[in-house]
N, C-alpha and C. Protein backbone atom coordinates (compact mmCIF):
# COMPACT_ATOMS: atom_id res chain seq x y z
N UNK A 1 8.38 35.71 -2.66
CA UNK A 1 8.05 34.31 -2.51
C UNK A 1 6.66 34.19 -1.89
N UNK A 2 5.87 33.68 -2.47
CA UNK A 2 4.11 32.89 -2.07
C UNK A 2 4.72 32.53 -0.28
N UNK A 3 3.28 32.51 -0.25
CA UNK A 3 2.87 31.70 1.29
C UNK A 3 3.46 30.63 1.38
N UNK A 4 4.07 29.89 2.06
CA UNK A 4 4.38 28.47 2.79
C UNK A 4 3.46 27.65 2.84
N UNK A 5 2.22 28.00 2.25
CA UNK A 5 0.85 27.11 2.77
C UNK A 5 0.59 25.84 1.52
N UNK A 6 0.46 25.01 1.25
CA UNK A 6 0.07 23.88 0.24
C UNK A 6 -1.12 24.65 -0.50
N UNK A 7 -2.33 24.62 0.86
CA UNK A 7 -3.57 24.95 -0.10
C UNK A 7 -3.39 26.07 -0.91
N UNK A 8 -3.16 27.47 0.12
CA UNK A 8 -2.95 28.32 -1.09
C UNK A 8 -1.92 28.46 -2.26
N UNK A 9 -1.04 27.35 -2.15
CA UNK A 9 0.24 27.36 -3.96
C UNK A 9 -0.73 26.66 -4.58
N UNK A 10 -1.95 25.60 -4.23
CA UNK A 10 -2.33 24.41 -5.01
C UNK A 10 -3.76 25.32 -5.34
N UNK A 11 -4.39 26.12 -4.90
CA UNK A 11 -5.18 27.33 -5.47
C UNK A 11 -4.81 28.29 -6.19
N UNK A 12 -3.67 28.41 -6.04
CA UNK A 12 -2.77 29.61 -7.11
C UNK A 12 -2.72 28.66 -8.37
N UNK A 13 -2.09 27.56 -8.28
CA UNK A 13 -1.53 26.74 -9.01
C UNK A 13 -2.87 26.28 -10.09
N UNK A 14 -3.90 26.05 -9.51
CA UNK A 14 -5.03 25.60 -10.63
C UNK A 14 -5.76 27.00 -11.38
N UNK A 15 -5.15 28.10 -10.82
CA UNK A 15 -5.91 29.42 -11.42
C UNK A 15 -4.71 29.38 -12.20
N UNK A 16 -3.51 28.91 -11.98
CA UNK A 16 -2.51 29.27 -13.82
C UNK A 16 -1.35 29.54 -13.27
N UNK A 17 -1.28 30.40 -11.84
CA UNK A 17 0.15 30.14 -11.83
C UNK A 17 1.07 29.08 -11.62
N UNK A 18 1.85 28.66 -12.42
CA UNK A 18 2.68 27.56 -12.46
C UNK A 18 3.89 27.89 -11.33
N UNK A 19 4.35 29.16 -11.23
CA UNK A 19 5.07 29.21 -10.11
C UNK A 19 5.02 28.79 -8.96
N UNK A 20 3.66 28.82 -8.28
CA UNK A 20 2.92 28.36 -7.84
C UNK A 20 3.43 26.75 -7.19
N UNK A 21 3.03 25.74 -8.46
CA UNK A 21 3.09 24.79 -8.48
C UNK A 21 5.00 24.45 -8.04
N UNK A 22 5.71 25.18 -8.68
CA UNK A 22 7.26 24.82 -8.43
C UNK A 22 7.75 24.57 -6.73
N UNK A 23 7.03 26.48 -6.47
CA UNK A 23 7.05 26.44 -4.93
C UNK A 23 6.60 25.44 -4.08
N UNK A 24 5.36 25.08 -4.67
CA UNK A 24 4.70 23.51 -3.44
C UNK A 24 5.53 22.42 -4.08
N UNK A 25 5.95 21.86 -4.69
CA UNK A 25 6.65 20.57 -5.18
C UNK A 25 8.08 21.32 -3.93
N UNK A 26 8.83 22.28 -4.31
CA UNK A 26 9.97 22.49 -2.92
C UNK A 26 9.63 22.11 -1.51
N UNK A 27 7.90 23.14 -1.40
CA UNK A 27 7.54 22.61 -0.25
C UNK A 27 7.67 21.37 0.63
N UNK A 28 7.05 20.48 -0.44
CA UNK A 28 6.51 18.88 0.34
C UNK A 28 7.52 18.02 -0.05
N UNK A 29 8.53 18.16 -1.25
CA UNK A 29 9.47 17.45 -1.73
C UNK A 29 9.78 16.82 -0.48
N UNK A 30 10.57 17.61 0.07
CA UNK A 30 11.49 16.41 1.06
C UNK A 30 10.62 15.35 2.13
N UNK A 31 9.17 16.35 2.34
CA UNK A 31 8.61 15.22 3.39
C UNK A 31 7.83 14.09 2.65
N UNK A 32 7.73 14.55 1.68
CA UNK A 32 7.40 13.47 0.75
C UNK A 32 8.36 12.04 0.62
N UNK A 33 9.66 12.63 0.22
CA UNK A 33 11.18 11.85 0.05
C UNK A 33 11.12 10.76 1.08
N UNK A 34 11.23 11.57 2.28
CA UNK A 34 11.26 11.56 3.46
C UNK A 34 10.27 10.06 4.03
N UNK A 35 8.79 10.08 3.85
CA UNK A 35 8.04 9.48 3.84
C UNK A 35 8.37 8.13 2.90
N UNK A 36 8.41 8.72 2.46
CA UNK A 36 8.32 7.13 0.52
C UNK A 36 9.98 6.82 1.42
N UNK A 37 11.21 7.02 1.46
CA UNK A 37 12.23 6.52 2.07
C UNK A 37 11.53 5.43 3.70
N UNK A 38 11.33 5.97 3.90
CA UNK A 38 10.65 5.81 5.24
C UNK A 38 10.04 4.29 5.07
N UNK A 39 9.01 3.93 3.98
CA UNK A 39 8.25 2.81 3.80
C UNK A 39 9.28 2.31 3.02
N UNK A 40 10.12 2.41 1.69
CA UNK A 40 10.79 1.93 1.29
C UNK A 40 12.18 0.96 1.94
N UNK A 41 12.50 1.39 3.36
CA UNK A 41 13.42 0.77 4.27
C UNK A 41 12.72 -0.29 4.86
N UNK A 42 11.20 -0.20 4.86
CA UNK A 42 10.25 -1.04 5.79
C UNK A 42 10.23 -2.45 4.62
N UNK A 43 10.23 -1.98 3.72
CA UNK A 43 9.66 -3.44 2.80
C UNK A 43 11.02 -3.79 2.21
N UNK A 44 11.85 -5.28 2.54
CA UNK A 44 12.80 -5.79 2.02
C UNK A 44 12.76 -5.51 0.55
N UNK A 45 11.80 -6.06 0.02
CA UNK A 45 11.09 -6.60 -1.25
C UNK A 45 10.95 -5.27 -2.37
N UNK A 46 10.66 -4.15 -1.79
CA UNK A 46 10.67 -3.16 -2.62
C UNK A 46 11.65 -1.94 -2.27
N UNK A 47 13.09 -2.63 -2.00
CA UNK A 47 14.41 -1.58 -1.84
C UNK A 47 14.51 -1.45 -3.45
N UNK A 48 14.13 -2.03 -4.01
CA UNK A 48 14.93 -1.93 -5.83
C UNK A 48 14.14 -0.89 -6.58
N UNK A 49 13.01 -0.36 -5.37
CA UNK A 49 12.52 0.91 -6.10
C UNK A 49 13.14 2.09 -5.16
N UNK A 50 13.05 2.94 -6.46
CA UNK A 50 13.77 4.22 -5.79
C UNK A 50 12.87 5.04 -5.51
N UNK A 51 13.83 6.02 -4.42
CA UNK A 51 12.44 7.16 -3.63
C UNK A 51 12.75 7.82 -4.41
N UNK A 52 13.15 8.28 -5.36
CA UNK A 52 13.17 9.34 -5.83
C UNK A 52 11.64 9.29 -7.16
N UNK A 53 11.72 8.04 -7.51
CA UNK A 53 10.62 7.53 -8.21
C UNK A 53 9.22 7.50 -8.04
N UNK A 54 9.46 6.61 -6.32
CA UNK A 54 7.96 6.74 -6.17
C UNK A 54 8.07 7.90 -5.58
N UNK A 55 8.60 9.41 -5.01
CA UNK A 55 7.91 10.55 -4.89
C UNK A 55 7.40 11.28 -6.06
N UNK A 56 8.08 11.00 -7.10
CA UNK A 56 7.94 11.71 -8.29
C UNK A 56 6.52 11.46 -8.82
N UNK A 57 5.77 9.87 -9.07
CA UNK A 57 4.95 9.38 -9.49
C UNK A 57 3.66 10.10 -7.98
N UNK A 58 4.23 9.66 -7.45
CA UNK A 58 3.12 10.11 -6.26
C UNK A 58 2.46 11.57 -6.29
N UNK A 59 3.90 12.95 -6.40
CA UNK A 59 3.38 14.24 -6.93
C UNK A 59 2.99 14.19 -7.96
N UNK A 60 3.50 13.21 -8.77
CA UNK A 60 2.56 13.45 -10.78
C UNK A 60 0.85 13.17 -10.23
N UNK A 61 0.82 12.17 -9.47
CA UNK A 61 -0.50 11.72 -8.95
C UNK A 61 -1.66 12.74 -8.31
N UNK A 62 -0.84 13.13 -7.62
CA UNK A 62 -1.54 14.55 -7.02
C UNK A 62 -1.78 15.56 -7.41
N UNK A 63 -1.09 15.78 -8.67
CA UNK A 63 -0.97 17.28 -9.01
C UNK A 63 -1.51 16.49 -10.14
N UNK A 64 -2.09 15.71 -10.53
CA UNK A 64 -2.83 15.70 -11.92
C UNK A 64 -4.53 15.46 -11.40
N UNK A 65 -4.56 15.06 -10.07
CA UNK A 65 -6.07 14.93 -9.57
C UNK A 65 -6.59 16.24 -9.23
N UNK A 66 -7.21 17.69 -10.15
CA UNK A 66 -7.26 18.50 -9.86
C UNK A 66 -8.58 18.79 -9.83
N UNK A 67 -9.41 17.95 -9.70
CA UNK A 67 -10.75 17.37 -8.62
C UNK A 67 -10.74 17.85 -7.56
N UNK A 68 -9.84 16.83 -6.67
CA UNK A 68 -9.47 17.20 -5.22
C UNK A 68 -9.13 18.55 -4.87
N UNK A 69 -9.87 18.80 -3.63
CA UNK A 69 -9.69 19.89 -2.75
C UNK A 69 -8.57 19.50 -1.55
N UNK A 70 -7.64 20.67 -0.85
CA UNK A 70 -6.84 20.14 0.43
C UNK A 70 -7.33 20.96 0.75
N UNK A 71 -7.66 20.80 2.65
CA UNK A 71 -8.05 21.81 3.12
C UNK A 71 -6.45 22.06 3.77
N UNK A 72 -6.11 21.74 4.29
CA UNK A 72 -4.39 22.20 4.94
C UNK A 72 -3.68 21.36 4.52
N UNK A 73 -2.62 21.54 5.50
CA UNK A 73 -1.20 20.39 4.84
C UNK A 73 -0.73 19.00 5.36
N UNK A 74 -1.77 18.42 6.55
CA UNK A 74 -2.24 17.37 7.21
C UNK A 74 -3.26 16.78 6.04
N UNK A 75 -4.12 17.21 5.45
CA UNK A 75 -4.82 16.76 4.45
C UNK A 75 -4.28 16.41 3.32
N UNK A 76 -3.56 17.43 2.72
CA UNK A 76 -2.55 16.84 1.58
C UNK A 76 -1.36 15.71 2.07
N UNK A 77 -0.96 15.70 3.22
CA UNK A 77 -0.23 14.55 3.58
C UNK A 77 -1.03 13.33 3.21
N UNK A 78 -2.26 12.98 4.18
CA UNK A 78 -3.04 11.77 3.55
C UNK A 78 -3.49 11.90 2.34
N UNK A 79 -3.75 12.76 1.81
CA UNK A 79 -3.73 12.53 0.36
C UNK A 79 -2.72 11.86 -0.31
N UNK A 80 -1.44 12.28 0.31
CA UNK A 80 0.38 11.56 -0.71
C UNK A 80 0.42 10.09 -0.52
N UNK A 81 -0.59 9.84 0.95
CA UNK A 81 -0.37 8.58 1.35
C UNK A 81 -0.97 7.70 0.87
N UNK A 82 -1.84 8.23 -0.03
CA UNK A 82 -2.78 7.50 -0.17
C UNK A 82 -2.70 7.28 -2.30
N UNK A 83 -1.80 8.18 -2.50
CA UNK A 83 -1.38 7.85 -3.91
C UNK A 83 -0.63 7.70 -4.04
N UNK A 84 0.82 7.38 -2.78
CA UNK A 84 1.80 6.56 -3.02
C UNK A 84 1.12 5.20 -2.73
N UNK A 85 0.73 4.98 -2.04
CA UNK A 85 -0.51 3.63 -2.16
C UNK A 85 -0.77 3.09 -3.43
N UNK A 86 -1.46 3.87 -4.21
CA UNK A 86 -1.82 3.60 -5.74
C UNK A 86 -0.62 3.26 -6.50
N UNK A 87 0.43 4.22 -6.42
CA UNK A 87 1.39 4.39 -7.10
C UNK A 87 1.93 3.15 -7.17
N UNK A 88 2.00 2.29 -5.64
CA UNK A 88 2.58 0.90 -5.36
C UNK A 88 1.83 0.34 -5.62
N UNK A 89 0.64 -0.26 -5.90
CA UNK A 89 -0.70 -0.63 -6.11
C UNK A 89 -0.53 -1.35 -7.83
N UNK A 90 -0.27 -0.20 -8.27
CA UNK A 90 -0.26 -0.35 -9.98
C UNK A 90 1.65 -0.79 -10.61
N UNK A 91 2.12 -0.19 -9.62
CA UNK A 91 3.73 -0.88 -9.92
C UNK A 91 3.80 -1.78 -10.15
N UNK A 92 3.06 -2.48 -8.80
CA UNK A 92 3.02 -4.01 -8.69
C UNK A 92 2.13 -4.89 -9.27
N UNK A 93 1.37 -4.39 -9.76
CA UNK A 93 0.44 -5.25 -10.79
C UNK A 93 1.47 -5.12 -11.93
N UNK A 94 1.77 -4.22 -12.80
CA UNK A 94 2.69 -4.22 -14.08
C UNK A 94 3.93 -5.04 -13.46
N UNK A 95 4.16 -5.09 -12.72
CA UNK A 95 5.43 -5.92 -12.27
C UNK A 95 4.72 -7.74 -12.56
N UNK A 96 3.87 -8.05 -12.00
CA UNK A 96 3.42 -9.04 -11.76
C UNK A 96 2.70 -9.53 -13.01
N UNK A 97 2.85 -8.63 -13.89
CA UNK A 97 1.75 -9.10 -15.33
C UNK A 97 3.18 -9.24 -16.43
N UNK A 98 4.08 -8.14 -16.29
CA UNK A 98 5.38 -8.42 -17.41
C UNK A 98 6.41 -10.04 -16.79
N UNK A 99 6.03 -10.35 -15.56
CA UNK A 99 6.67 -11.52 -15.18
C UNK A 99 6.05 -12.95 -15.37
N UNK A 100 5.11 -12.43 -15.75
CA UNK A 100 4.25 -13.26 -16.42
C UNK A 100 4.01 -13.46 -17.76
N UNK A 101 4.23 -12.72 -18.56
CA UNK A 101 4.38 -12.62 -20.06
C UNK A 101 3.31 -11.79 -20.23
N UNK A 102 2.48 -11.20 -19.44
CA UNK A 102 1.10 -9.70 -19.83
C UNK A 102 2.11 -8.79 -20.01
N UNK A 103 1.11 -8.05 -19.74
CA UNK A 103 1.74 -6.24 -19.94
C UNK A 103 0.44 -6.13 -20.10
N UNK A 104 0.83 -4.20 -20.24
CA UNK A 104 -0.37 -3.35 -19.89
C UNK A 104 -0.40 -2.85 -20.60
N UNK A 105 -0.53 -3.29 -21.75
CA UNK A 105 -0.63 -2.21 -23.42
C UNK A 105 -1.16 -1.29 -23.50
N UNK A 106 -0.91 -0.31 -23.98
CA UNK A 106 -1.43 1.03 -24.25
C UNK A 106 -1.90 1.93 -22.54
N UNK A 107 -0.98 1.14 -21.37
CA UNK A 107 -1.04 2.20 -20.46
C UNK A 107 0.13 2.59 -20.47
N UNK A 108 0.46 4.47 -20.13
CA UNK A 108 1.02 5.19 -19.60
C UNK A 108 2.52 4.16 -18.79
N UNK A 109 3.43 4.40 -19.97
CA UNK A 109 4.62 3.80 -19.15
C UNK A 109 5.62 4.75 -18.46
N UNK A 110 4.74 6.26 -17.80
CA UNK A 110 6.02 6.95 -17.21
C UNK A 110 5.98 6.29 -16.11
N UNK A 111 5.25 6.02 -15.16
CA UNK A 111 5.13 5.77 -13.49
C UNK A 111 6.70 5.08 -13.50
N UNK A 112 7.17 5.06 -12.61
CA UNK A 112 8.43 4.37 -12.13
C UNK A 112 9.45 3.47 -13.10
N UNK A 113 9.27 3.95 -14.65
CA UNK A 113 9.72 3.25 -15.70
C UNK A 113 11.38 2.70 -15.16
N UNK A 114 11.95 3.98 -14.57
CA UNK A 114 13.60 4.18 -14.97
C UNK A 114 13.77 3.13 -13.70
N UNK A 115 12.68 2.48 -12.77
CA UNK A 115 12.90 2.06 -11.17
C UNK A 115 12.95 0.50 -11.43
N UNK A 116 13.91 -0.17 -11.06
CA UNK A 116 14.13 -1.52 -11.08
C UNK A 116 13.01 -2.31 -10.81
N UNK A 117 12.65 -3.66 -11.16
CA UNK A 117 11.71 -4.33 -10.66
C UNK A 117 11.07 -4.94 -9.05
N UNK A 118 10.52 -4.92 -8.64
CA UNK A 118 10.14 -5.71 -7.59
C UNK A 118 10.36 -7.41 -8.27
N UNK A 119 10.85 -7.66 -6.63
CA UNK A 119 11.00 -9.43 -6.81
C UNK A 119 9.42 -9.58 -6.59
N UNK A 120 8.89 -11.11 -7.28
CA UNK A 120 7.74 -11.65 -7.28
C UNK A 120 6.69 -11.86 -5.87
N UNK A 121 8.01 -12.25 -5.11
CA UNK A 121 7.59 -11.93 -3.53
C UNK A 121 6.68 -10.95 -3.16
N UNK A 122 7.83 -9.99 -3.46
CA UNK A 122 6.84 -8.63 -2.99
C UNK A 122 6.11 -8.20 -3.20
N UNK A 123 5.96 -8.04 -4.86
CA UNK A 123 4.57 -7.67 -5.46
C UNK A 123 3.99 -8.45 -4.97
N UNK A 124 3.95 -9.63 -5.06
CA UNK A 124 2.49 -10.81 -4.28
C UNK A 124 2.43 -10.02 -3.15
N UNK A 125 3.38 -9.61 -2.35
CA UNK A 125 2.77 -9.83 -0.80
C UNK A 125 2.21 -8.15 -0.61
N UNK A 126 2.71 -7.37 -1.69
CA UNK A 126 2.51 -6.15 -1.51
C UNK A 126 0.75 -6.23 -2.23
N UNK A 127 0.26 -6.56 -3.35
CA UNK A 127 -1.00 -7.10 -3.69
C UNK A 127 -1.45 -7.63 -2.32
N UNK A 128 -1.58 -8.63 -1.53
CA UNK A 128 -1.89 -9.54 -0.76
C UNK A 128 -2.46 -8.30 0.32
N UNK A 129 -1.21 -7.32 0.51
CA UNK A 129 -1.47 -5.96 1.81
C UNK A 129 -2.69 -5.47 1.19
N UNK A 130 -3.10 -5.12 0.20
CA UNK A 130 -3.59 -4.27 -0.54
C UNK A 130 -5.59 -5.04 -0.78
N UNK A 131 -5.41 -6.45 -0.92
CA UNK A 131 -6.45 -6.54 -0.67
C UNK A 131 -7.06 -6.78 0.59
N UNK A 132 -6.15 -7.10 1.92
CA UNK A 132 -6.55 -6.66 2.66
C UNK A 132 -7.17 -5.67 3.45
N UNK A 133 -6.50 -4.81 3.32
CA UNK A 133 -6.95 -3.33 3.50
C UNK A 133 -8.22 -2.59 2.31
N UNK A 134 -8.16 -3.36 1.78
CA UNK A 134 -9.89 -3.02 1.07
C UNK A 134 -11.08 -3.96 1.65
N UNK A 135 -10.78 -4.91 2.40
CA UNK A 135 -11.61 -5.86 3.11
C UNK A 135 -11.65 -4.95 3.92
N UNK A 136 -10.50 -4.76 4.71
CA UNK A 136 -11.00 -3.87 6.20
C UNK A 136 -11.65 -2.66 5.71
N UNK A 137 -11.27 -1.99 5.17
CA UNK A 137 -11.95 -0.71 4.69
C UNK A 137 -13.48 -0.62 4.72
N UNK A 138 -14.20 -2.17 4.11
CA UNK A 138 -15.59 -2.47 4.10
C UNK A 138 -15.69 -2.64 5.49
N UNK A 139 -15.19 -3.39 6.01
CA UNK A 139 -15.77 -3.54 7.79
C UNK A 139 -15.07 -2.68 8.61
N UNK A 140 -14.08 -1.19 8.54
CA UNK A 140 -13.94 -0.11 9.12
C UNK A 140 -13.28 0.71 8.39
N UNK A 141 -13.71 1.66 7.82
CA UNK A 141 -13.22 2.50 7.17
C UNK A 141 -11.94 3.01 8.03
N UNK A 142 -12.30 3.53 9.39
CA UNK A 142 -11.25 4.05 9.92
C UNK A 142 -9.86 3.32 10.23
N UNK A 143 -10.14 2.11 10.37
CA UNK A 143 -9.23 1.18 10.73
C UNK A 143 -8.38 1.10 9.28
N UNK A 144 -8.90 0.90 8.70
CA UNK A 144 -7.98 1.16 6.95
C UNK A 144 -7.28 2.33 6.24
N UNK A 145 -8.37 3.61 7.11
CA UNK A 145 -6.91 4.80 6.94
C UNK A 145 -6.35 4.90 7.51
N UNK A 146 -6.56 4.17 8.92
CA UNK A 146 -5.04 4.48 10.23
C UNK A 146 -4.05 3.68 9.48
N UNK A 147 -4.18 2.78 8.68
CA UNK A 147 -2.85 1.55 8.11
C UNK A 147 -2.65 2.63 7.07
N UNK A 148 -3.16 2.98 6.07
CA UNK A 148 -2.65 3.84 5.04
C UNK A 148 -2.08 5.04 5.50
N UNK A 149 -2.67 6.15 6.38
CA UNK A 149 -1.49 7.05 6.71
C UNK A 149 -0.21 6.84 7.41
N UNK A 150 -0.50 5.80 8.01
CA UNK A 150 0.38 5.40 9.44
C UNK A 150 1.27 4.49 8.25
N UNK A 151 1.32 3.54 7.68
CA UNK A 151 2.62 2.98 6.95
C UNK A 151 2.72 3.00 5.49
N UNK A 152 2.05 3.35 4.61
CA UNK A 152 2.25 4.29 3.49
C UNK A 152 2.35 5.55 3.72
N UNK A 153 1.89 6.47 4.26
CA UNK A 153 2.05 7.88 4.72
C UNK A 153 3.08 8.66 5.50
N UNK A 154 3.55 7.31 6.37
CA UNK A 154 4.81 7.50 7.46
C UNK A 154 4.80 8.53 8.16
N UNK A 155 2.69 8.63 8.66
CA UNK A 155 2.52 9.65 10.05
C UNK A 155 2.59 9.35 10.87
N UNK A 156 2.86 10.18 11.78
CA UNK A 156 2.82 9.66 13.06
C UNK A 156 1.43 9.70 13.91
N UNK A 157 1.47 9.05 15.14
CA UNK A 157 0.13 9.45 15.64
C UNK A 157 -0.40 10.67 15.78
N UNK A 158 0.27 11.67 15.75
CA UNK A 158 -0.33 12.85 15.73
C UNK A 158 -0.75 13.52 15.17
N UNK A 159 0.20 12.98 13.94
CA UNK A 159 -0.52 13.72 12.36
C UNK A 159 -1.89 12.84 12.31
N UNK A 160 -1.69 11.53 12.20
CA UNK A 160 -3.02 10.65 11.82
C UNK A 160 -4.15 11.28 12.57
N UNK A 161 -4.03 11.26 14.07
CA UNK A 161 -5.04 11.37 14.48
C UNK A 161 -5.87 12.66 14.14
N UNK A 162 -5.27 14.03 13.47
CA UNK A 162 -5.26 15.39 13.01
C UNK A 162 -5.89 15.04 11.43
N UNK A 163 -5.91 14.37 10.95
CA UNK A 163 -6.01 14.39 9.42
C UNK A 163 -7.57 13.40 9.70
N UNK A 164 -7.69 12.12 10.89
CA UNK A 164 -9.04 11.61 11.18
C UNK A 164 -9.95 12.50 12.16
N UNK A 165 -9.51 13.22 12.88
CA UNK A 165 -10.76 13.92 13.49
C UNK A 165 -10.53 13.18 14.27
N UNK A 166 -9.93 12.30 15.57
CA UNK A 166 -9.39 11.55 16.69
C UNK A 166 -8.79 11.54 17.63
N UNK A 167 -8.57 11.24 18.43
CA UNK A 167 -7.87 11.84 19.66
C UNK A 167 -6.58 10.61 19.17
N UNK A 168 -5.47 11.24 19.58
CA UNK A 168 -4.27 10.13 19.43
C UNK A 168 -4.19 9.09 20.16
N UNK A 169 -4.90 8.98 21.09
CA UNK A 169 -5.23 7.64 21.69
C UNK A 169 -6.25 6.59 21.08
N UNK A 170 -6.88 7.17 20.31
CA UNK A 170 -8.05 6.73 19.40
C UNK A 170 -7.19 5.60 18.54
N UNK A 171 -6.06 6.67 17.75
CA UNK A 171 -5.20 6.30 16.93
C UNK A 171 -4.49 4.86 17.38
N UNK A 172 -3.82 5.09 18.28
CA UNK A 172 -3.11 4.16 18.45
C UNK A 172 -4.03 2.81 19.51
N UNK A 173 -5.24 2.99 19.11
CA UNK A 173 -6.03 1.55 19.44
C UNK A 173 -6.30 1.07 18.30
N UNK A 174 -6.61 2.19 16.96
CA UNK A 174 -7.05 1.55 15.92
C UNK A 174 -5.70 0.93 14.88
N UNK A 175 -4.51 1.77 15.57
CA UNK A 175 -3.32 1.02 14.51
C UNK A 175 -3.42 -0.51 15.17
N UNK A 176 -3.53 -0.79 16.53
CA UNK A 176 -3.58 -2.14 16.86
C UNK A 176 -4.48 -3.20 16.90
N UNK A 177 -5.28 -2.85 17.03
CA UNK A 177 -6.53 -3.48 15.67
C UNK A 177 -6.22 -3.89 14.70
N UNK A 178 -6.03 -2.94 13.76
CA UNK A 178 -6.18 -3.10 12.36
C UNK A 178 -4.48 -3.48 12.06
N UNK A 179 -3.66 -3.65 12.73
CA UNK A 179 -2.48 -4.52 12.44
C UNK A 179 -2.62 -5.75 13.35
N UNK A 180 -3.63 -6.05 13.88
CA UNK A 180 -3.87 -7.29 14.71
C UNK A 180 -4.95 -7.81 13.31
N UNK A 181 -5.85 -7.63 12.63
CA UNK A 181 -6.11 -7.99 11.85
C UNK A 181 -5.65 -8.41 10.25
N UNK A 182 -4.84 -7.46 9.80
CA UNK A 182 -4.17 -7.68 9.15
C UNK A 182 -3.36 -8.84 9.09
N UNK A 183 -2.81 -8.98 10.40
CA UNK A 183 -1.44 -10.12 10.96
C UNK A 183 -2.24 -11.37 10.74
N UNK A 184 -3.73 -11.54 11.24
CA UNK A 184 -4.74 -12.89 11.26
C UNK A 184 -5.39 -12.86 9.55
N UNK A 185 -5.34 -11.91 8.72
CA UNK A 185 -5.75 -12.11 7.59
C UNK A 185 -4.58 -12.40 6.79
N UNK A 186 -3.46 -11.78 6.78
CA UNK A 186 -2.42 -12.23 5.84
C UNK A 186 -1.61 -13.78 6.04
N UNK A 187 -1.72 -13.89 7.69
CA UNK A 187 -0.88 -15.01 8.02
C UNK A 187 -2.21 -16.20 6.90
N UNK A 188 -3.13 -15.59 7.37
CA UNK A 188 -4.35 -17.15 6.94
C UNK A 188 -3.86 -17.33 5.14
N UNK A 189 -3.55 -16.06 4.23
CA UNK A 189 -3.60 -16.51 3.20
C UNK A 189 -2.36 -17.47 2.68
């Protein structure tokens, strides 16, 4: 059995071994699960998706961006967090365009096909999170990945502050910030 390490199965894995790739999907599976469960209990609105779905779409996500470099396994965490992000990102737009009479013709209908719909609510309010956090992102980058690892990512301060280069006290001024902003930008819309 390979190393325990992400980077080196996901370096094995782009030179060809596919074994490789089996071993890291065992690896991160559950903290992955684990995570996507984690946010999935947090949002009323999107219990009708399954974790088993959005982890699945999230590793298809990752393991098809073979661009990206991880340097360890704190890095590939914000990485998951940040394309289960997307993953919810684009759910909820196709959710919000077939309830409308759009659709997304000729895109890729594996992502979360077999996963029940989001109510209208949520996608709005889950959209609504989403352009927020690209506002903040322009006026603090950091303040916008502490919200993305910290409640899409379901790190804790210690991981976050390890994956930003921060002291965990850092962390937990900027989660309150940037959920003190959030709270004054979403309530306003």
């Amino acid at each position: 059995m390979a190393s325990q390490d992400p980077v080196r199965l996901l370096t094995e894995w782009r030179r060809g071994n596919r074994a490789a790739l089996d071993e890291l999907f065992l690896l991160v599976y559950n903290d992955l699960r684990r995570r996507a469960r984690a946010y999935l209990r947090s949002q009323p609105g999107a219990r009708t998706l399954t974790t088993t779905a959005l982890v699945h779409e999230t590793y298809l996500k990752l393991i098809g961006a073979k661009t990206l470099t991880w340097k360890d396994r704190a890095h590939f965490m914000a990485l998951a967090a940040q394309a289960m992000r997307h993953v919810l990102i684009s759910y909820a737009r196709r959710n919000r365009a077939a309830k409308r009479g759009g659709g997304a013709a000729g895109t890729a209908k594996l992502e979360l096909e077999a996963a029940p719909i989001l109510t209208d609510f949520a996608a709005d309010q889950f959209l609504a999170l989403n352009q927020a956090l690209e506002q903040l992102g322009i006026l603090n980058e950091r303040l916008s990945r502490t919200v993305e690892l910290r409640f899409f990512g379901g790190m804790t301060v210690e991981e976050t502050a390890e994956v930003l280069g921060v002291a965990p006290s850092t962390v937990k001024l900027d989660w309150q910030k940037a959920r003190a902003w959030l709270y004054r930008e979403l309530g306003a819309a």
